[in-house]
N, C-alpha and C. Protein backbone atom coordinates (compact mmCIF):
# COMPACT_ATOMS: atom_id res chain seq x y z
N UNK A 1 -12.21 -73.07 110.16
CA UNK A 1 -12.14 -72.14 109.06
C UNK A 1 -11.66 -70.77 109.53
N UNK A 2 -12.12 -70.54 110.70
CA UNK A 2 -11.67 -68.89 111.42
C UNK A 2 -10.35 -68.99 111.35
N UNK A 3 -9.53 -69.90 111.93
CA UNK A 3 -8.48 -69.84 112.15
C UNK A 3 -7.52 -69.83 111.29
N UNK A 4 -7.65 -70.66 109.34
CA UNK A 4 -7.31 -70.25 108.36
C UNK A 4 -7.75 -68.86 107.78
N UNK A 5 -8.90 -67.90 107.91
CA UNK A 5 -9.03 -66.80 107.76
C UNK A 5 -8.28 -66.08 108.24
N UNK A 6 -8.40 -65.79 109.47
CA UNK A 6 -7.79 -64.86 110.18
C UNK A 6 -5.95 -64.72 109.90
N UNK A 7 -4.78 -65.45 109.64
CA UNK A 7 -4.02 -65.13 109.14
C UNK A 7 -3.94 -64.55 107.40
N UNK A 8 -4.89 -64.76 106.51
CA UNK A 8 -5.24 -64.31 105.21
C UNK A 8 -5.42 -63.16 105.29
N UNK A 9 -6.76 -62.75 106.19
CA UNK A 9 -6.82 -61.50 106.27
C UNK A 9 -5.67 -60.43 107.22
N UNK A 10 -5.20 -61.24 107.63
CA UNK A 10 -4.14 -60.29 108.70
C UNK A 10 -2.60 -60.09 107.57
N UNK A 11 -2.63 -60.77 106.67
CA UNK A 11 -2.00 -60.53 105.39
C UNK A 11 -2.19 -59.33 104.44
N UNK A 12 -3.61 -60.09 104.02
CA UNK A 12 -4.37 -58.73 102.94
C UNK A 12 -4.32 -57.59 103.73
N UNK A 13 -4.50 -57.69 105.09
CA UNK A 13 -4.55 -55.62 105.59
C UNK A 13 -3.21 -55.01 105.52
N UNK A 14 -2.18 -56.10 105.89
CA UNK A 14 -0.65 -55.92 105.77
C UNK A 14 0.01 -55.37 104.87
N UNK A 15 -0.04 -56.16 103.62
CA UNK A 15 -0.01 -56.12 102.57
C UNK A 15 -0.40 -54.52 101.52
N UNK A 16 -1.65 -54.63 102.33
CA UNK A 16 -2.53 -53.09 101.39
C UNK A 16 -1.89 -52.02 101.77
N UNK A 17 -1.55 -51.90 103.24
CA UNK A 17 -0.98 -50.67 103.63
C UNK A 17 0.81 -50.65 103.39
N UNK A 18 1.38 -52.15 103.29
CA UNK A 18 2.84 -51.48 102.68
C UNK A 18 2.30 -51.08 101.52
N UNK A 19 1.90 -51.88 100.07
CA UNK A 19 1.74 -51.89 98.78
C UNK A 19 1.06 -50.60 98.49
N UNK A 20 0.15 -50.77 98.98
CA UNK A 20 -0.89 -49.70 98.56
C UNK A 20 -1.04 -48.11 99.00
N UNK A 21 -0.38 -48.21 100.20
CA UNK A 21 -0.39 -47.08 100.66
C UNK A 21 1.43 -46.52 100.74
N UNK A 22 2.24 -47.19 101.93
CA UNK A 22 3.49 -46.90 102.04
C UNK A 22 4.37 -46.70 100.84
N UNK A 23 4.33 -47.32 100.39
CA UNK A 23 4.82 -47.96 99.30
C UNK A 23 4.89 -46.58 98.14
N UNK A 24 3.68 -46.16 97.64
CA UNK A 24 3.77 -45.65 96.59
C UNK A 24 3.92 -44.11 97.50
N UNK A 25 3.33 -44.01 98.80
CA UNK A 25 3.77 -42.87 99.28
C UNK A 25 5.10 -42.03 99.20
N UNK A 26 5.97 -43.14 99.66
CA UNK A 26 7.34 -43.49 99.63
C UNK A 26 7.63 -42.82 98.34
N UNK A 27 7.82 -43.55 97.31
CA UNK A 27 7.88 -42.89 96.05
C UNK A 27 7.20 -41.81 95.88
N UNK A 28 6.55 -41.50 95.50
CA UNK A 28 5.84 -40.42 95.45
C UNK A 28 6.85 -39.29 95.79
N UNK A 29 6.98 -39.22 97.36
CA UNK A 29 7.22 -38.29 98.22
C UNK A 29 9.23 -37.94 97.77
N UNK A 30 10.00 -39.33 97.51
CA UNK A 30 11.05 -39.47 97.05
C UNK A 30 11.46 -38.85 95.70
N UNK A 31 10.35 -38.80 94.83
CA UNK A 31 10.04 -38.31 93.17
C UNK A 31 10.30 -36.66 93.39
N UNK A 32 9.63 -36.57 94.49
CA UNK A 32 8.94 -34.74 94.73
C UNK A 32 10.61 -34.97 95.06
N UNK A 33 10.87 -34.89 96.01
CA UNK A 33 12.73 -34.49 96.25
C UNK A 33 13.34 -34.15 94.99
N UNK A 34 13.75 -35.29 94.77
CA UNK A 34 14.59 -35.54 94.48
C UNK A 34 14.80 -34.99 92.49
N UNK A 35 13.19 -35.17 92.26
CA UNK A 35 12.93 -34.67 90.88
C UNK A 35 11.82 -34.21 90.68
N UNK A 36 11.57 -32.59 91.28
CA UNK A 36 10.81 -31.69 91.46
C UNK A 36 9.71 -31.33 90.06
N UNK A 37 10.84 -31.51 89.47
CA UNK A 37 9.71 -30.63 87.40
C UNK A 37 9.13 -31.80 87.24
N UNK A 38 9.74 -33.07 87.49
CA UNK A 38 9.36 -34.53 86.60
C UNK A 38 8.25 -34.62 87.33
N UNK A 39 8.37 -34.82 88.44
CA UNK A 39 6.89 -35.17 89.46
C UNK A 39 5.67 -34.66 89.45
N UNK A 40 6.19 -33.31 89.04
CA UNK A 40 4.96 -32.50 89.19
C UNK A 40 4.47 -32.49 87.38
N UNK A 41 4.79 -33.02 86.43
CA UNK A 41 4.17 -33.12 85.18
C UNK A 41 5.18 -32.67 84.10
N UNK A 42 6.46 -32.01 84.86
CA UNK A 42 7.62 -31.70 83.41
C UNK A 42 6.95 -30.21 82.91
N UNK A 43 5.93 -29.01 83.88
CA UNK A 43 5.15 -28.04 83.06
C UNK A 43 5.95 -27.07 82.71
N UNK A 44 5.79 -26.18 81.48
CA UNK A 44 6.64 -25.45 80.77
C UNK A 44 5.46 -24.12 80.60
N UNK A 45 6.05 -22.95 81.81
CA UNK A 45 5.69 -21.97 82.10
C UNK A 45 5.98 -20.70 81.00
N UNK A 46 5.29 -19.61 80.94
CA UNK A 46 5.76 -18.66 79.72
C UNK A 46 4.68 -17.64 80.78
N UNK A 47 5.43 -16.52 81.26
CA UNK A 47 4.67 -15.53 81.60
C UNK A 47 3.78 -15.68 83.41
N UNK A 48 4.49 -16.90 83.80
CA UNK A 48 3.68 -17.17 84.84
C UNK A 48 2.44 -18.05 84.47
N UNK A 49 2.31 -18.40 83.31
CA UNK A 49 1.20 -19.27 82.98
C UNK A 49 1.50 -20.62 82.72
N UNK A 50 1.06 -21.48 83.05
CA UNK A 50 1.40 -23.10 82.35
C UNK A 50 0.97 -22.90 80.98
N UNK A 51 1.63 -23.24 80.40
CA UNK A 51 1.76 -23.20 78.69
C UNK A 51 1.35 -25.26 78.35
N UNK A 52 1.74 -25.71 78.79
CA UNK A 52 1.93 -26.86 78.44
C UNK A 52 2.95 -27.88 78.90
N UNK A 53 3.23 -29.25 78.75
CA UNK A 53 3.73 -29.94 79.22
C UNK A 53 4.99 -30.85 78.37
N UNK A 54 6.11 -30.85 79.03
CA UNK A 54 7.06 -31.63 77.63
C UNK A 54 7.44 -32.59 77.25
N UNK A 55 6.06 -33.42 77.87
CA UNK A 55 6.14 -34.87 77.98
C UNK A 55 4.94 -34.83 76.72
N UNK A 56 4.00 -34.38 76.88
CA UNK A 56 2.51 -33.82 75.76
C UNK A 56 2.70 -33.13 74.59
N UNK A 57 2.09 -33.70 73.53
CA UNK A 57 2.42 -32.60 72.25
C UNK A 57 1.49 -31.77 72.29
N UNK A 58 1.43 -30.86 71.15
CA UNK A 58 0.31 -29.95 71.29
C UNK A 58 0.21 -29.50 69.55
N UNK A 59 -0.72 -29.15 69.32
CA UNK A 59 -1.49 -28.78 67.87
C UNK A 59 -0.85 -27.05 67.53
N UNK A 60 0.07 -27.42 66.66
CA UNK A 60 0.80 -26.19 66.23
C UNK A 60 0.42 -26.03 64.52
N UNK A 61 -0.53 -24.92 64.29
CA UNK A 61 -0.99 -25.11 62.75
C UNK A 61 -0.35 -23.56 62.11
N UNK A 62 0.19 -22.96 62.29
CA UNK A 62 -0.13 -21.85 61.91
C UNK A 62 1.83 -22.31 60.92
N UNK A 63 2.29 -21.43 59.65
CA UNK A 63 3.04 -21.49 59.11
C UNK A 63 4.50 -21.32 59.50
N UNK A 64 4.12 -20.38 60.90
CA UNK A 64 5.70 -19.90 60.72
C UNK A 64 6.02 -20.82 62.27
N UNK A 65 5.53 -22.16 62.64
CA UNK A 65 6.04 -22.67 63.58
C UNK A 65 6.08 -23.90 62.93
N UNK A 66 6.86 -24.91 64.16
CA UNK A 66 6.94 -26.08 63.27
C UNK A 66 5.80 -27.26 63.86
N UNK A 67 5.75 -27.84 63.09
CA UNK A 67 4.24 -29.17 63.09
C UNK A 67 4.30 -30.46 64.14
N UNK A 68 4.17 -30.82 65.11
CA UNK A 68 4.57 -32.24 65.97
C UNK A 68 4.18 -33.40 64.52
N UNK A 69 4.06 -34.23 65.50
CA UNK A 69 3.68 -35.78 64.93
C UNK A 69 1.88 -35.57 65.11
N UNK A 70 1.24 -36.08 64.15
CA UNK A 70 -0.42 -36.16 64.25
C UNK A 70 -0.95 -37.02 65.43
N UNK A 71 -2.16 -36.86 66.01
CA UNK A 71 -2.13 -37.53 67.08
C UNK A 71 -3.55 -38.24 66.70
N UNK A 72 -3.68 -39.03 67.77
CA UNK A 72 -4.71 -40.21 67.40
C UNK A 72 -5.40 -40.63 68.24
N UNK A 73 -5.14 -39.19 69.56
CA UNK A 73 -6.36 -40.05 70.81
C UNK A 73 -7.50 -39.83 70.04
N UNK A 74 -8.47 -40.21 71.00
CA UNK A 74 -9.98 -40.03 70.36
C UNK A 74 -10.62 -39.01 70.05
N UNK A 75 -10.53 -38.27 71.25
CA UNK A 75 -11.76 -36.77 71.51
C UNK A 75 -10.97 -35.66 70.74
N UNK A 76 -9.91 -35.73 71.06
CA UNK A 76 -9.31 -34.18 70.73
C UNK A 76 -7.74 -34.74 70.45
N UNK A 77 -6.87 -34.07 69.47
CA UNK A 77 -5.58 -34.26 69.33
C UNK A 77 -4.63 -34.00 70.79
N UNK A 78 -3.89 -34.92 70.97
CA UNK A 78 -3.21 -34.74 72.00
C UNK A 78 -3.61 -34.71 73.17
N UNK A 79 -5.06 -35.33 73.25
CA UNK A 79 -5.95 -35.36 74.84
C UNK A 79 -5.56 -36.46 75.75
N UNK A 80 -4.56 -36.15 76.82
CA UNK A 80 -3.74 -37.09 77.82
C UNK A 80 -5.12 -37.66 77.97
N UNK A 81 -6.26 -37.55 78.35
CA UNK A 81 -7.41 -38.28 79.05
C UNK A 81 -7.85 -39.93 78.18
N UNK A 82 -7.58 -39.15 76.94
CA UNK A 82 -7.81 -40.08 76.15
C UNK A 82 -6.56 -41.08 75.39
N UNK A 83 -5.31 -41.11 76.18
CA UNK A 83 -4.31 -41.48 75.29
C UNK A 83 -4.36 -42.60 74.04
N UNK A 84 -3.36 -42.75 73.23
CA UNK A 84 -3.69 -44.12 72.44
C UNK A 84 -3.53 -43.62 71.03
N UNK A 85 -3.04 -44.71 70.38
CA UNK A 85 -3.01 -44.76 68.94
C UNK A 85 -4.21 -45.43 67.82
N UNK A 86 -3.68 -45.50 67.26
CA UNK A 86 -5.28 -45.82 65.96
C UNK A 86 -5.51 -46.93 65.91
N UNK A 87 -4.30 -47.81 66.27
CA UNK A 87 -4.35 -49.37 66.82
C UNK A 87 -4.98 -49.92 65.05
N UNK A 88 -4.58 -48.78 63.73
CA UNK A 88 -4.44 -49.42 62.63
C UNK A 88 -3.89 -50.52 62.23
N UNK A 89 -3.68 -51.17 61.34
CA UNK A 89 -2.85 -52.62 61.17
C UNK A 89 -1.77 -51.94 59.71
N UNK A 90 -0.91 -52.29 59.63
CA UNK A 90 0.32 -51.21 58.30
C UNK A 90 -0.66 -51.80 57.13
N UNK A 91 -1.69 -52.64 57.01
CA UNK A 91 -1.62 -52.97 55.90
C UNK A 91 -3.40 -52.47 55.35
N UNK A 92 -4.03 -51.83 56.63
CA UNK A 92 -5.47 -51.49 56.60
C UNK A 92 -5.65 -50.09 55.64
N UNK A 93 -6.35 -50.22 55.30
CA UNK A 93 -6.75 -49.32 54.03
C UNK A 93 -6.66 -47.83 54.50
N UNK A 94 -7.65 -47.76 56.06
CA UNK A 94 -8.03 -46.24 56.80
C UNK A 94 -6.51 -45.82 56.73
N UNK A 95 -5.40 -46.70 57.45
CA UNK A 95 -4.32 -46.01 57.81
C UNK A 95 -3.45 -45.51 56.62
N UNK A 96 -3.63 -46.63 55.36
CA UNK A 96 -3.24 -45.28 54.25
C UNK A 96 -3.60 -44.71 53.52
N UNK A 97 -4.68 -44.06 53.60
CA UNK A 97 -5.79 -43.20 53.00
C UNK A 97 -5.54 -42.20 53.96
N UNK A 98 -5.43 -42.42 55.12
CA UNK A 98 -4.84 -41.19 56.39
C UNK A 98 -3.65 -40.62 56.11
N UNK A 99 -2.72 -41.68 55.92
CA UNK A 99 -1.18 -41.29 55.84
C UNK A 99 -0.93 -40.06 54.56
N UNK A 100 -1.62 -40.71 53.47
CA UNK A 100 -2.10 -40.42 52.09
C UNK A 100 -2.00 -38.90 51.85
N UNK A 101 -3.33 -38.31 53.09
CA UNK A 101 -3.65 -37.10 53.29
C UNK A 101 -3.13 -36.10 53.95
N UNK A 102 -2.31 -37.06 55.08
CA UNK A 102 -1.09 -35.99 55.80
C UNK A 102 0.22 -36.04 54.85
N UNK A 103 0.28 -36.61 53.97
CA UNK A 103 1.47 -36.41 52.70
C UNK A 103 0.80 -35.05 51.84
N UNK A 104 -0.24 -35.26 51.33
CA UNK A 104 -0.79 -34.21 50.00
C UNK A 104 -0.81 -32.71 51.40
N UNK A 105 -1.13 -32.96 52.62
CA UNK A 105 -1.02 -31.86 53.33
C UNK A 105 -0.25 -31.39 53.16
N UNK A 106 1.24 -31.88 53.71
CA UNK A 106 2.04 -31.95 54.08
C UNK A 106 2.68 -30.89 52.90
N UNK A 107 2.54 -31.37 51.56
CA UNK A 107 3.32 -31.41 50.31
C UNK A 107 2.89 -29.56 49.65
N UNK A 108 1.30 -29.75 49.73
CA UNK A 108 0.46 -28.53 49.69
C UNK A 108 1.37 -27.37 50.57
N UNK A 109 1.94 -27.47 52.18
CA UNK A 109 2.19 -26.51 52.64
C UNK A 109 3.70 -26.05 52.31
N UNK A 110 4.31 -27.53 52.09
CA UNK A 110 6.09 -27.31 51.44
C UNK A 110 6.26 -27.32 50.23
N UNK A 111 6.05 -26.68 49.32
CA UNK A 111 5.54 -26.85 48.04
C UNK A 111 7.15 -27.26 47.88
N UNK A 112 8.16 -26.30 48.24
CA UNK A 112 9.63 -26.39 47.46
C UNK A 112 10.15 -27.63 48.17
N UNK A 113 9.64 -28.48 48.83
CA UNK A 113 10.55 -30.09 49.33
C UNK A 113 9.65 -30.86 48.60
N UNK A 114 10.96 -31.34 47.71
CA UNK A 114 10.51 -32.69 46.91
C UNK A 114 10.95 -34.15 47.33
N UNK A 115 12.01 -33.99 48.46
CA UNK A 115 11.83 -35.54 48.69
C UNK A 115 10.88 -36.03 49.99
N UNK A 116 11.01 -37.15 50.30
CA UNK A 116 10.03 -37.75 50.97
C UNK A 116 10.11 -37.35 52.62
N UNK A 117 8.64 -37.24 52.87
CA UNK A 117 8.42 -36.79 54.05
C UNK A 117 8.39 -37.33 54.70
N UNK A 118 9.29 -37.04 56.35
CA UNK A 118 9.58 -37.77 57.20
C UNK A 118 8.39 -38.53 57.89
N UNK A 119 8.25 -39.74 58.06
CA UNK A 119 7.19 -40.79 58.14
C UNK A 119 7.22 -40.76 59.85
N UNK A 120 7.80 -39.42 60.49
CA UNK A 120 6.95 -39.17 61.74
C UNK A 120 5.89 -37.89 61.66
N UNK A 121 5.99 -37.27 60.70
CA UNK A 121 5.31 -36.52 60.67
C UNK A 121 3.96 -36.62 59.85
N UNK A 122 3.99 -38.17 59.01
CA UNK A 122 2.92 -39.06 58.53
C UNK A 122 1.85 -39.56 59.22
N UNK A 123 2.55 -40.60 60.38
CA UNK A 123 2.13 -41.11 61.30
C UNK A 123 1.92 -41.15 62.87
N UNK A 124 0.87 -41.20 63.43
CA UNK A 124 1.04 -41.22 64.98
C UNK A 124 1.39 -42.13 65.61
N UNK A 125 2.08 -41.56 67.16
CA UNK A 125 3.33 -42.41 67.80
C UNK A 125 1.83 -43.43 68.36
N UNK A 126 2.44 -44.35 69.23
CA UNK A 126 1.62 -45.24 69.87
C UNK A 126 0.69 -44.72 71.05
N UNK A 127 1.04 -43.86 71.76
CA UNK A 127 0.68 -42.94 72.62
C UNK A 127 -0.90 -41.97 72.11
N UNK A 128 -0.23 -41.24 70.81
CA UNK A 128 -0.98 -40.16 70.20
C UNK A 128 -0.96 -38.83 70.93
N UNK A 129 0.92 -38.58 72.00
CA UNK A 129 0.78 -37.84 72.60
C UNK A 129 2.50 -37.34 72.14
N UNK A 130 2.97 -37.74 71.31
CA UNK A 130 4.23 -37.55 71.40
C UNK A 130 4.62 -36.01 70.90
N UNK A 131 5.43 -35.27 72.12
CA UNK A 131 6.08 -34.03 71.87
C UNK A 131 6.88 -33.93 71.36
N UNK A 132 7.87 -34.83 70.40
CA UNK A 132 8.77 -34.79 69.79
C UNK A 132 8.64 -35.40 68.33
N UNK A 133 9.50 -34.77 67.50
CA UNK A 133 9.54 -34.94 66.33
C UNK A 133 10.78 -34.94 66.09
N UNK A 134 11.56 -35.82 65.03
CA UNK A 134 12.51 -36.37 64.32
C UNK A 134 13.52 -35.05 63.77
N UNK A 135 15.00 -35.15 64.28
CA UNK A 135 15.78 -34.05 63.67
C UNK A 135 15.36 -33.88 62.31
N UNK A 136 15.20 -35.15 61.20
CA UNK A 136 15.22 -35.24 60.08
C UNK A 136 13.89 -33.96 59.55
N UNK A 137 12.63 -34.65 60.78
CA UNK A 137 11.33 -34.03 60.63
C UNK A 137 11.54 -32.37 60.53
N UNK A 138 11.95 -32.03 61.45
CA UNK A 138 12.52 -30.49 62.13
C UNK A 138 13.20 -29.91 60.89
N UNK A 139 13.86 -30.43 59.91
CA UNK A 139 14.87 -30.12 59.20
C UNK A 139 13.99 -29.89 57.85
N UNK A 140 13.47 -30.38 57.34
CA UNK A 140 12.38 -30.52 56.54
C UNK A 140 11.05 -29.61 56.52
N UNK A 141 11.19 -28.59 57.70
CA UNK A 141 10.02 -27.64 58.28
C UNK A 141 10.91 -26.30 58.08
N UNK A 142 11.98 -26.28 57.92
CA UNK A 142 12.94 -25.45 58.14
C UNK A 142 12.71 -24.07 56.83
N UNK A 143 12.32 -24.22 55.96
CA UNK A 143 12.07 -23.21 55.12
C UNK A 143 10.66 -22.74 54.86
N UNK A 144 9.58 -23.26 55.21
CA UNK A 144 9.03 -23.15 55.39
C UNK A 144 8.61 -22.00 56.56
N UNK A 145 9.40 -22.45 58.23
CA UNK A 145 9.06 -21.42 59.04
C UNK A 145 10.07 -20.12 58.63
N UNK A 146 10.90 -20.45 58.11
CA UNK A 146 11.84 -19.14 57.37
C UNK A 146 11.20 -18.10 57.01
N UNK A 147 10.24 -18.95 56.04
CA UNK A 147 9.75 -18.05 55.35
C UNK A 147 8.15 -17.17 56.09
N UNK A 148 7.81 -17.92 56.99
CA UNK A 148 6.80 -17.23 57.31
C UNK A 148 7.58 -15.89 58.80
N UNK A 149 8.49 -16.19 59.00
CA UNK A 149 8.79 -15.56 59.70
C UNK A 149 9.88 -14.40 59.28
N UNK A 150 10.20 -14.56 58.54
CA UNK A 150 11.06 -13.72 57.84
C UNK A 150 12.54 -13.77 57.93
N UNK A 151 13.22 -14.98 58.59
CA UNK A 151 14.75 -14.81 58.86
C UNK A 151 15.26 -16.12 57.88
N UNK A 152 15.95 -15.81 57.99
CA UNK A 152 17.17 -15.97 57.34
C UNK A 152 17.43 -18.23 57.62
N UNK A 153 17.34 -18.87 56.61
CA UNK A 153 17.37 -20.29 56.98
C UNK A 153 18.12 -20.87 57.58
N UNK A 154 19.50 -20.72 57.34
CA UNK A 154 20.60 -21.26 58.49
C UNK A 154 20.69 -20.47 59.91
N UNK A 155 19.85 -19.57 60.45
CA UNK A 155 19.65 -19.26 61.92
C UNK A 155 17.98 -20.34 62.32
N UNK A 156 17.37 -20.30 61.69
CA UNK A 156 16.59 -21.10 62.18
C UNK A 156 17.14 -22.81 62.29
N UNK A 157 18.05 -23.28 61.44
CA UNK A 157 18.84 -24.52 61.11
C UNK A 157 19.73 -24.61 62.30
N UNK A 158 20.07 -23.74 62.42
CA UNK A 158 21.06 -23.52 63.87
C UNK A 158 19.99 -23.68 65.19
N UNK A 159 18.92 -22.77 65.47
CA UNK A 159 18.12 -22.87 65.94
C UNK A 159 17.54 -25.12 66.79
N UNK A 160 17.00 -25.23 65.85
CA UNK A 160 17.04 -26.65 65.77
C UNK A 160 18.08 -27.75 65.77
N UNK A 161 19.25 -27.20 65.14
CA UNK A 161 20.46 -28.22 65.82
C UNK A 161 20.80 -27.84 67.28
N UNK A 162 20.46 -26.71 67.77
CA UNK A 162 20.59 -26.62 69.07
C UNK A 162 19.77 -27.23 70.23
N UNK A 163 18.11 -28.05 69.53
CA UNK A 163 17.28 -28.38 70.55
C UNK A 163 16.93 -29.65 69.84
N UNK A 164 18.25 -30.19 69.44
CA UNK A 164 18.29 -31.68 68.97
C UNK A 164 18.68 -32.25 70.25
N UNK A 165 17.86 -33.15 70.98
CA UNK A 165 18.18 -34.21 72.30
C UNK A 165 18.43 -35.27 71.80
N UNK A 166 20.02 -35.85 72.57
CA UNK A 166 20.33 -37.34 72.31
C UNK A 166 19.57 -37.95 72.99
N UNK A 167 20.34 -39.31 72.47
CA UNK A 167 20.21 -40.52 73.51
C UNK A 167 19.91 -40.58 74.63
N UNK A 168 18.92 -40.62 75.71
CA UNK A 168 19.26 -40.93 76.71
C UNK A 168 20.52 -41.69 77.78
N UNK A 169 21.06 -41.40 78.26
CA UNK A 169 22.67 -41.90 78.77
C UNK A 169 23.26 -42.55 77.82
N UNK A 170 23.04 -41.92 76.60
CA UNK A 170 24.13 -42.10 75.13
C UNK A 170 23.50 -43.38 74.42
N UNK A 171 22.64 -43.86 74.94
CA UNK A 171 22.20 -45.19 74.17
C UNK A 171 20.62 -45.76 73.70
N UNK A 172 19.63 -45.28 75.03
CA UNK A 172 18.47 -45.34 74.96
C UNK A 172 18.04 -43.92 74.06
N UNK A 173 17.06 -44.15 73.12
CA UNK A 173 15.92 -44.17 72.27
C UNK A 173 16.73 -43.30 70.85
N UNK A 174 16.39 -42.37 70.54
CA UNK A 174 16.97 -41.53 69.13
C UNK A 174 16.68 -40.48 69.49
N UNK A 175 17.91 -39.56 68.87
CA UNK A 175 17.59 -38.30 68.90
C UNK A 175 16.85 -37.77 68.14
N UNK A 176 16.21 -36.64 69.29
CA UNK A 176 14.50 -35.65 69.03
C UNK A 176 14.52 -34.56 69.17
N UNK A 177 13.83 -33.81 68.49
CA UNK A 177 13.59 -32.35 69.15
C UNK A 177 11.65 -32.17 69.38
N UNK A 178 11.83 -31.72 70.85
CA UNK A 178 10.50 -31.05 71.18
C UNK A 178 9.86 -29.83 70.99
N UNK A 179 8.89 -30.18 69.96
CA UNK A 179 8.43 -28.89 68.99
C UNK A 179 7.82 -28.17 70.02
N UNK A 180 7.47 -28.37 71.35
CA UNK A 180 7.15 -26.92 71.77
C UNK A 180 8.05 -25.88 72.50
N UNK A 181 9.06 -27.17 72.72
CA UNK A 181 10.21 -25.70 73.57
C UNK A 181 11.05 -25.07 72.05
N UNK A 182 11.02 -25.73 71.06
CA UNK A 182 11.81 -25.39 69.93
C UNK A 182 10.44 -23.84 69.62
N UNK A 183 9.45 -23.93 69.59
CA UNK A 183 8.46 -23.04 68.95
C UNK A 183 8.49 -21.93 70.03
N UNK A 184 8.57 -22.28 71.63
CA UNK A 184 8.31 -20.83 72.41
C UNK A 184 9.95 -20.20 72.17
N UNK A 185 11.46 -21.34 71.75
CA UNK A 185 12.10 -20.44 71.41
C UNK A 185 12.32 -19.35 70.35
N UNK A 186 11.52 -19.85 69.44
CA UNK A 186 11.31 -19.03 68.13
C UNK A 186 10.13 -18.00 68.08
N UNK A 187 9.65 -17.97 69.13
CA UNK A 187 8.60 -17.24 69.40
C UNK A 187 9.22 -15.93 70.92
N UNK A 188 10.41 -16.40 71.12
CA UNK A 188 10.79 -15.41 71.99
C UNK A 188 11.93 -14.54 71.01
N UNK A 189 12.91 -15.54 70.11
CA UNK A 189 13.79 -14.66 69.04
C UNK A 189 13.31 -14.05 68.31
N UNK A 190 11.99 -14.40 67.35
CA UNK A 190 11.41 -13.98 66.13
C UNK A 190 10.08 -13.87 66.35
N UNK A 191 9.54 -12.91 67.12
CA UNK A 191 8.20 -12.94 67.25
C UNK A 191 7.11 -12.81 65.51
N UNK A 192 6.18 -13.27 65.53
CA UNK A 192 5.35 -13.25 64.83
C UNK A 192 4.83 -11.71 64.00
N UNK A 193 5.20 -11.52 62.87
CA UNK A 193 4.38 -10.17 62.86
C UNK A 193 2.88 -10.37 62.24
């Protein structure tokens, strides 16, 4: 029996230290090179402070900025610790009695948009962490922050066609804009009065 052990285990120790150790070291250490912001979390600085992250959404309520997608971790909106969606079913009652209420929200704060509201800004992504929201979404927020901020609608329209992201290498996923670099830009042009 020793003698079938002893090559198993002279495997498993083998094994642990490429896999487990070399291995992800390797990467790791290759990530830091080669893609310095990504590795270290993608953080989006303002003042010398970490502001936040642009992989993470974040809870933007106030009028004259624009709104992410609702989130659905557990503890707190947008809590990486807790990631995850509502793991609702499309046809369960909670999820449209939820949806329901982020519409009459929704409708309450845009009084002057009468057509239908973009169904990312209804629903949460699978994650319950997503920093991006739908050009369509963005476009639809657009008079709204106009108006709380006081300028003029086609500079804020411009604004947002400018921090519309394609495709990834022209093909992977849809184009998005990330409501928090879109909000610290509107918060560096048009400060708040």
């Amino acid at each position: 029996m020793v003698k079938e052990l002893r090559p198993a285990l002279t495997l498993l120790v083998l094994l642990t230290l490429i896999a487990g150790l070399a291995y992800p070291f390797a990467v790791t250490g290759l990530a830091g090179i080669a893609f310095p912001w990504q590795a270290n979390g993608s953080l989006i600085e303002k003042d010398g402070h970490v502001i936040g992250s642009a992989l993470i959404g974040q809870t933007f309520t106030g009028r004259g900025y624009f709104w992410g997608r609702p989130s659905a971790t557990a503890v707190a909106p947008y809590d990486a610790a807790n990631s995850g969606g509502s793991n609702l079913a499309p046809s369960a009652k909670a999820l449209a009695e939820a949806v329901a209420e982020r519409d009459a929200a929704l409708r309450a704060a845009h009084p002057e948009e009468s057509g239908p509201v973009p169904a990312d800004l209804l629903t949460t992504s699978a994650s319950g962490l997503d920093p991006h929201i739908t050009p369509a979404a963005a476009m639809w927020q657009i008079k709204r922050v106009a108006m709380a901020r006081h300028i003029p609608m086609d500079q804020v329209r411009t604004l947002v066609m400018d921090h519309v992201e394609g495709r990834e290498l022209g093909v992977l996923g849809e184009p998005r804009v990330n409501v928090l670099r879109l909000n610290l830009v509107l918060d560096e042009r048009w400060p708040m009065r």
